[in-house]
PDB file of N, CA and C in Angstrom:
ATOM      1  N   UNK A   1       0.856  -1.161   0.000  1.00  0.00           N
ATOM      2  CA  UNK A   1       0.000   0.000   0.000  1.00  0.00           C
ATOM      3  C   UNK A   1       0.909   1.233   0.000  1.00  0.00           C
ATOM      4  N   UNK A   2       0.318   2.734  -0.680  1.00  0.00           N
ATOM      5  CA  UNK A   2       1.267   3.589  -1.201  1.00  0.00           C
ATOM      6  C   UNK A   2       0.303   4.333  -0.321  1.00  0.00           C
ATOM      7  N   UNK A   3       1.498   5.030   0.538  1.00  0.00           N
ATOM      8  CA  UNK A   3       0.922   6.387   1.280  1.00  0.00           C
ATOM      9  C   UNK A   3       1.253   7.888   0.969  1.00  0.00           C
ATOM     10  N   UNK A   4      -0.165   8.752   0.126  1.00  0.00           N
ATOM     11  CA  UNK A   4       0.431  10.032  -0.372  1.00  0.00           C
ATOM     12  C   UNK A   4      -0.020  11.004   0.480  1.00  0.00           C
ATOM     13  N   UNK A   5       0.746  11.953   0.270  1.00  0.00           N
ATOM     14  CA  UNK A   5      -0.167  13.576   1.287  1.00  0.00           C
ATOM     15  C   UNK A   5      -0.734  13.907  -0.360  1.00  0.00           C
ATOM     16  N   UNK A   6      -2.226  14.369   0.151  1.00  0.00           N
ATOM     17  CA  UNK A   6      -2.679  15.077  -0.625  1.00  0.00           C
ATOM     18  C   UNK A   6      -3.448  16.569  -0.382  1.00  0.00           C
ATOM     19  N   UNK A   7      -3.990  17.021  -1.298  1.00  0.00           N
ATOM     20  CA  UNK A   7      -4.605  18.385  -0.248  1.00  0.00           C
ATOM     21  C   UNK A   7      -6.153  18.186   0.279  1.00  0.00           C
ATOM     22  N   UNK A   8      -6.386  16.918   0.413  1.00  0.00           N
ATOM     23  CA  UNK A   8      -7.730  16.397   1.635  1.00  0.00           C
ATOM     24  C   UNK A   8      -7.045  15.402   2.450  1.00  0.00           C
ATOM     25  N   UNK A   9      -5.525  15.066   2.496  1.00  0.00           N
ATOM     26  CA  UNK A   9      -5.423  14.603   3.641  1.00  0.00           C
ATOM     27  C   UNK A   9      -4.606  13.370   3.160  1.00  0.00           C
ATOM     28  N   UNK A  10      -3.920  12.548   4.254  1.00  0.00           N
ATOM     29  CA  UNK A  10      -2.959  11.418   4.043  1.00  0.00           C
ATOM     30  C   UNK A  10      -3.884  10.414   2.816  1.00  0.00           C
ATOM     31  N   UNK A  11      -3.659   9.806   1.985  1.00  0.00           N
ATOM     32  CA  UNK A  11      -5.180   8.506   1.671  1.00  0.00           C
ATOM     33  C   UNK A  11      -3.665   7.818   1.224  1.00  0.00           C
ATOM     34  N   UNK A  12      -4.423   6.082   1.642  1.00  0.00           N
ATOM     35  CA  UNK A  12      -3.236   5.071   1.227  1.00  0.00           C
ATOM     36  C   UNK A  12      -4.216   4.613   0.081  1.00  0.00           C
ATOM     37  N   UNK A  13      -3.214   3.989  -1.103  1.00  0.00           N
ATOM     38  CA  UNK A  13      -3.271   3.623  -2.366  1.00  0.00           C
ATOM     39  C   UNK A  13      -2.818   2.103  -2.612  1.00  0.00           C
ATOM     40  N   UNK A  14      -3.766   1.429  -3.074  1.00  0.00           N
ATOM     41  CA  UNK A  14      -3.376   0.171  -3.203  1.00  0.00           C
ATOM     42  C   UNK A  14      -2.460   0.025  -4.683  1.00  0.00           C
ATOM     43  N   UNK A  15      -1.518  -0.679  -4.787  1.00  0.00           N
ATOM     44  CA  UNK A  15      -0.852  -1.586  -5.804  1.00  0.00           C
ATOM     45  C   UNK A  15      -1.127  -1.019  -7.223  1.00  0.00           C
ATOM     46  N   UNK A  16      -2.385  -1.761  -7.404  1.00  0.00           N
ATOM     47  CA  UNK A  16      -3.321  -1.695  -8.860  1.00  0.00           C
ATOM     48  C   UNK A  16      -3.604  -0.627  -9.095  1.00  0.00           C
ATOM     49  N   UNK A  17      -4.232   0.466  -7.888  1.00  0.00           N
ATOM     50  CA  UNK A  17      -5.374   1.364  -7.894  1.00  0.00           C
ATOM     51  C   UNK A  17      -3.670   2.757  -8.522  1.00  0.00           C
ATOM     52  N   UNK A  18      -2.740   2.720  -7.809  1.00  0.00           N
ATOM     53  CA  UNK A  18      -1.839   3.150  -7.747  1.00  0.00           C
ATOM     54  C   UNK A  18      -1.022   3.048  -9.525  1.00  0.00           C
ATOM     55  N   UNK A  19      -1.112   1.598 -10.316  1.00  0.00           N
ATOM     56  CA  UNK A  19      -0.563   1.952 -11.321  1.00  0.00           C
ATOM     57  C   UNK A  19      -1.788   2.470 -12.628  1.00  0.00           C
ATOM     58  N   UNK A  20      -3.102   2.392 -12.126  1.00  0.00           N
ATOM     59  CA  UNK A  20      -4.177   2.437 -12.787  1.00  0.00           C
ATOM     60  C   UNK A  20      -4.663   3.840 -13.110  1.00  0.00           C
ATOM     61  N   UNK A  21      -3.953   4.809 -11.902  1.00  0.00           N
ATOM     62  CA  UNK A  21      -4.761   6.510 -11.608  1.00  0.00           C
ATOM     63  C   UNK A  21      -3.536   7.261 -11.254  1.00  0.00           C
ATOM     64  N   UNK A  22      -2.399   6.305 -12.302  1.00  0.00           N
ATOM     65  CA  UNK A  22      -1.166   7.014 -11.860  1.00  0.00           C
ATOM     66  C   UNK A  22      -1.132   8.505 -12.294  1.00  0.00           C
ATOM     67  N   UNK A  23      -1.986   8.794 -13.622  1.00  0.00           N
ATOM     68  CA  UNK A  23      -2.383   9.746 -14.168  1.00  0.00           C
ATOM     69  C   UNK A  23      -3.064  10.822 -13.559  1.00  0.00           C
ATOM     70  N   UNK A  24      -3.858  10.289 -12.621  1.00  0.00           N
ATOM     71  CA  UNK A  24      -4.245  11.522 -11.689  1.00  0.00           C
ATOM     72  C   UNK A  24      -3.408  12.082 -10.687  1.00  0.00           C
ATOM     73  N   UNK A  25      -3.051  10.950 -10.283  1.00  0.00           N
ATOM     74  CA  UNK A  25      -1.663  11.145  -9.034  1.00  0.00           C
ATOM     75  C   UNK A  25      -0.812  12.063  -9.401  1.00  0.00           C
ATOM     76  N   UNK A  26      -0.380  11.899 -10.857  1.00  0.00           N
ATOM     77  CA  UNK A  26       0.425  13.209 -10.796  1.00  0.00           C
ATOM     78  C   UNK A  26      -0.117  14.121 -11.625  1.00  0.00           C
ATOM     79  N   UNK A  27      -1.394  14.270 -11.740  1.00  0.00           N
ATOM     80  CA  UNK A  27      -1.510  15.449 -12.450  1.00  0.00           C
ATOM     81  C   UNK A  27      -2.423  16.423 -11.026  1.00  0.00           C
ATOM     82  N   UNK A  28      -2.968  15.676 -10.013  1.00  0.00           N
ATOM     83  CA  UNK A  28      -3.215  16.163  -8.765  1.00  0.00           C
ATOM     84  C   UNK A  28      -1.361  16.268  -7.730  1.00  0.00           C
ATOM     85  N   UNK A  29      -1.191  16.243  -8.408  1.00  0.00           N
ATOM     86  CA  UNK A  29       0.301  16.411  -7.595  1.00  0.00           C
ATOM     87  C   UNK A  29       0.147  15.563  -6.276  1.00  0.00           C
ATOM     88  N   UNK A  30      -0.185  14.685  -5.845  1.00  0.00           N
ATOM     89  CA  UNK A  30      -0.048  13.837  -4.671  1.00  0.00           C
ATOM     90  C   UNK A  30       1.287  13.530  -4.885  1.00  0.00           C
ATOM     91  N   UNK A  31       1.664  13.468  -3.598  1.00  0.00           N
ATOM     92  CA  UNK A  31       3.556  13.526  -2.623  1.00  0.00           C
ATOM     93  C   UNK A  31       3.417  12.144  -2.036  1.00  0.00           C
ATOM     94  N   UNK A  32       4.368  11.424  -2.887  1.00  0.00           N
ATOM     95  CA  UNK A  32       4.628   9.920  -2.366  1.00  0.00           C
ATOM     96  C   UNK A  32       5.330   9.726  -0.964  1.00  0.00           C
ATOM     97  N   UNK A  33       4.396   9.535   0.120  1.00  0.00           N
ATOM     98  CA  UNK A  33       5.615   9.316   1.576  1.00  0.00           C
ATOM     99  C   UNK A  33       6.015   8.188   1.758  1.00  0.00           C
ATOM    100  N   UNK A  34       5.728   7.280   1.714  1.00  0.00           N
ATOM    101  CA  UNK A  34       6.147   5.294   1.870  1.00  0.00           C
ATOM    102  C   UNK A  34       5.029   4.465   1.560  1.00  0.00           C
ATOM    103  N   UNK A  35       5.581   3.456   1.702  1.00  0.00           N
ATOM    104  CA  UNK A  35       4.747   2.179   1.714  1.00  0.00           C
ATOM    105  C   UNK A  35       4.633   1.296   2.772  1.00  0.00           C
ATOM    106  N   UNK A  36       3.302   0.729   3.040  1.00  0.00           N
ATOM    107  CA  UNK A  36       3.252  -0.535   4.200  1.00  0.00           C
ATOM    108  C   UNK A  36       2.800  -1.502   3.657  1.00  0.00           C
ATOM    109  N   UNK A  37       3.670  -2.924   4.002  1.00  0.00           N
ATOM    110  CA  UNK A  37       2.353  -4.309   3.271  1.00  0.00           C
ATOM    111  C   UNK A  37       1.563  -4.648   4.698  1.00  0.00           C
ATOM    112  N   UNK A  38       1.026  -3.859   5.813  1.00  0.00           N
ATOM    113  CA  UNK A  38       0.260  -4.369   6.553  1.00  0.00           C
ATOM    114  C   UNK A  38      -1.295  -4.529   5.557  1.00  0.00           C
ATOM    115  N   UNK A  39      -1.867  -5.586   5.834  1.00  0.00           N
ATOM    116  CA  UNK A  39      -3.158  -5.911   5.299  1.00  0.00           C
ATOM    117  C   UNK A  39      -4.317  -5.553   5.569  1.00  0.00           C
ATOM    118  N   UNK A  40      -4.105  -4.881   6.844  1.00  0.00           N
ATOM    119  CA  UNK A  40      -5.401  -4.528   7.590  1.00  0.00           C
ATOM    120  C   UNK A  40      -5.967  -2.959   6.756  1.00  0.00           C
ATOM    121  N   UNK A  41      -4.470  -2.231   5.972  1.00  0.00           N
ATOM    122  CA  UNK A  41      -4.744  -1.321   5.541  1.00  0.00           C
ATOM    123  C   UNK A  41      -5.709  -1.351   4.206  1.00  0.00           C
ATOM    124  N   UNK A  42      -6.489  -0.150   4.246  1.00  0.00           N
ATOM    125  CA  UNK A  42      -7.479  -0.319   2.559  1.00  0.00           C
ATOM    126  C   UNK A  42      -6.895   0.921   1.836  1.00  0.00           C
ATOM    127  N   UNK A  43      -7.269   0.766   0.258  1.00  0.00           N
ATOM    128  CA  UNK A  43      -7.524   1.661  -0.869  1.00  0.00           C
ATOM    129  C   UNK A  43      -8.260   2.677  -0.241  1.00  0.00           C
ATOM    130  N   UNK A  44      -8.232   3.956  -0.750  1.00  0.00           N
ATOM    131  CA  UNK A  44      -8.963   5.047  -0.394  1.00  0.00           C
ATOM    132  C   UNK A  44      -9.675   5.050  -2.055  1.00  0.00           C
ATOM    133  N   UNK A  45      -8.964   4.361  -2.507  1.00  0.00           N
ATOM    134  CA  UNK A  45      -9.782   4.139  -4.216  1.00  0.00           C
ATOM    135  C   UNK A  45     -10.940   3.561  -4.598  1.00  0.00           C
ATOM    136  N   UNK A  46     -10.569   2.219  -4.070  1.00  0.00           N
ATOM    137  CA  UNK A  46     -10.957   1.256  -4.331  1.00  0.00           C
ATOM    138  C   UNK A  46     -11.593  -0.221  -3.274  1.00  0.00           C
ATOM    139  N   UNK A  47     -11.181   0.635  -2.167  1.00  0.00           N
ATOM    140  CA  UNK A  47     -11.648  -0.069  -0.848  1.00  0.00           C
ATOM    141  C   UNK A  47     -11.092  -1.423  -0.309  1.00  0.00           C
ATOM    142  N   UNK A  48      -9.829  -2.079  -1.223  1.00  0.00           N
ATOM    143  CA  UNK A  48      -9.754  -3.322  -0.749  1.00  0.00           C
ATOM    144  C   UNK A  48      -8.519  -2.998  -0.495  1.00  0.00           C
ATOM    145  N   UNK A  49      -7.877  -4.483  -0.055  1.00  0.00           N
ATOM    146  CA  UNK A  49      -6.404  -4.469   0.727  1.00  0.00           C
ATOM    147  C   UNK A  49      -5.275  -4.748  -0.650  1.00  0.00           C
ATOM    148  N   UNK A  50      -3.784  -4.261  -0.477  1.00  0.00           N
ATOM    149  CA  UNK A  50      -3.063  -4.879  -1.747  1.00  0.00           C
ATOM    150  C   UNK A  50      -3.470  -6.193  -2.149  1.00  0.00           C
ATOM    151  N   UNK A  51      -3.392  -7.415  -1.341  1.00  0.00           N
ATOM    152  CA  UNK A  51      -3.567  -8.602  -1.924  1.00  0.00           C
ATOM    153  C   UNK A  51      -4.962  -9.373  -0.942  1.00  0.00           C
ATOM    154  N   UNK A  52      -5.379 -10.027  -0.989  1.00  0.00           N
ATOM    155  CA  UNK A  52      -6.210 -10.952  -0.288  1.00  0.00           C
ATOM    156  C   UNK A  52      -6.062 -12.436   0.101  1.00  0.00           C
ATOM    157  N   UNK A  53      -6.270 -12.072   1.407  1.00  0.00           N
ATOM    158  CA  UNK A  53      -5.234 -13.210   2.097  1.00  0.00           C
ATOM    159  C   UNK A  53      -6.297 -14.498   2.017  1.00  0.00           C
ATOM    160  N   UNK A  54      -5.713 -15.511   1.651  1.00  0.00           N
ATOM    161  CA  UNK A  54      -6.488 -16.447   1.874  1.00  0.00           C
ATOM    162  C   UNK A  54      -6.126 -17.441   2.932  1.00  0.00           C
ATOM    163  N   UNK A  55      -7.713 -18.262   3.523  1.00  0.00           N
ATOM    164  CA  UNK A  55      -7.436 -18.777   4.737  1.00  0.00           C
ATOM    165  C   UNK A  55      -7.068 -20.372   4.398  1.00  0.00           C
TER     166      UNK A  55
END
């Protein structure tokens, strides 16, 4: 998961959602700060986690 500052606020970015709206990302100028693979985290896009864990 990709964590940007934007101008409404931190939103984390999943994987996909991230190479899919890369186009907005930088044409909204969002500021890349890091990445986490914790799972618990979601898309602010797209609502799901990078991968889906199976049981």
């Amino acid at each position: 998961m990709h964590l940007f500052e934007t101008e409404e606020g931190d939103k984390w970015v999943c994987i996909t959602c991230g190479i899919e709206k890369e186009d907005m990302i930088r044409e909204k100028k969002w500021e890349y700060i890091f990445d986490n693979a914790d799972q618990t985290l979601r898309c602010s896009i797209c609502g799901h986690p990078d991968y889906e864990i199976e049981d």
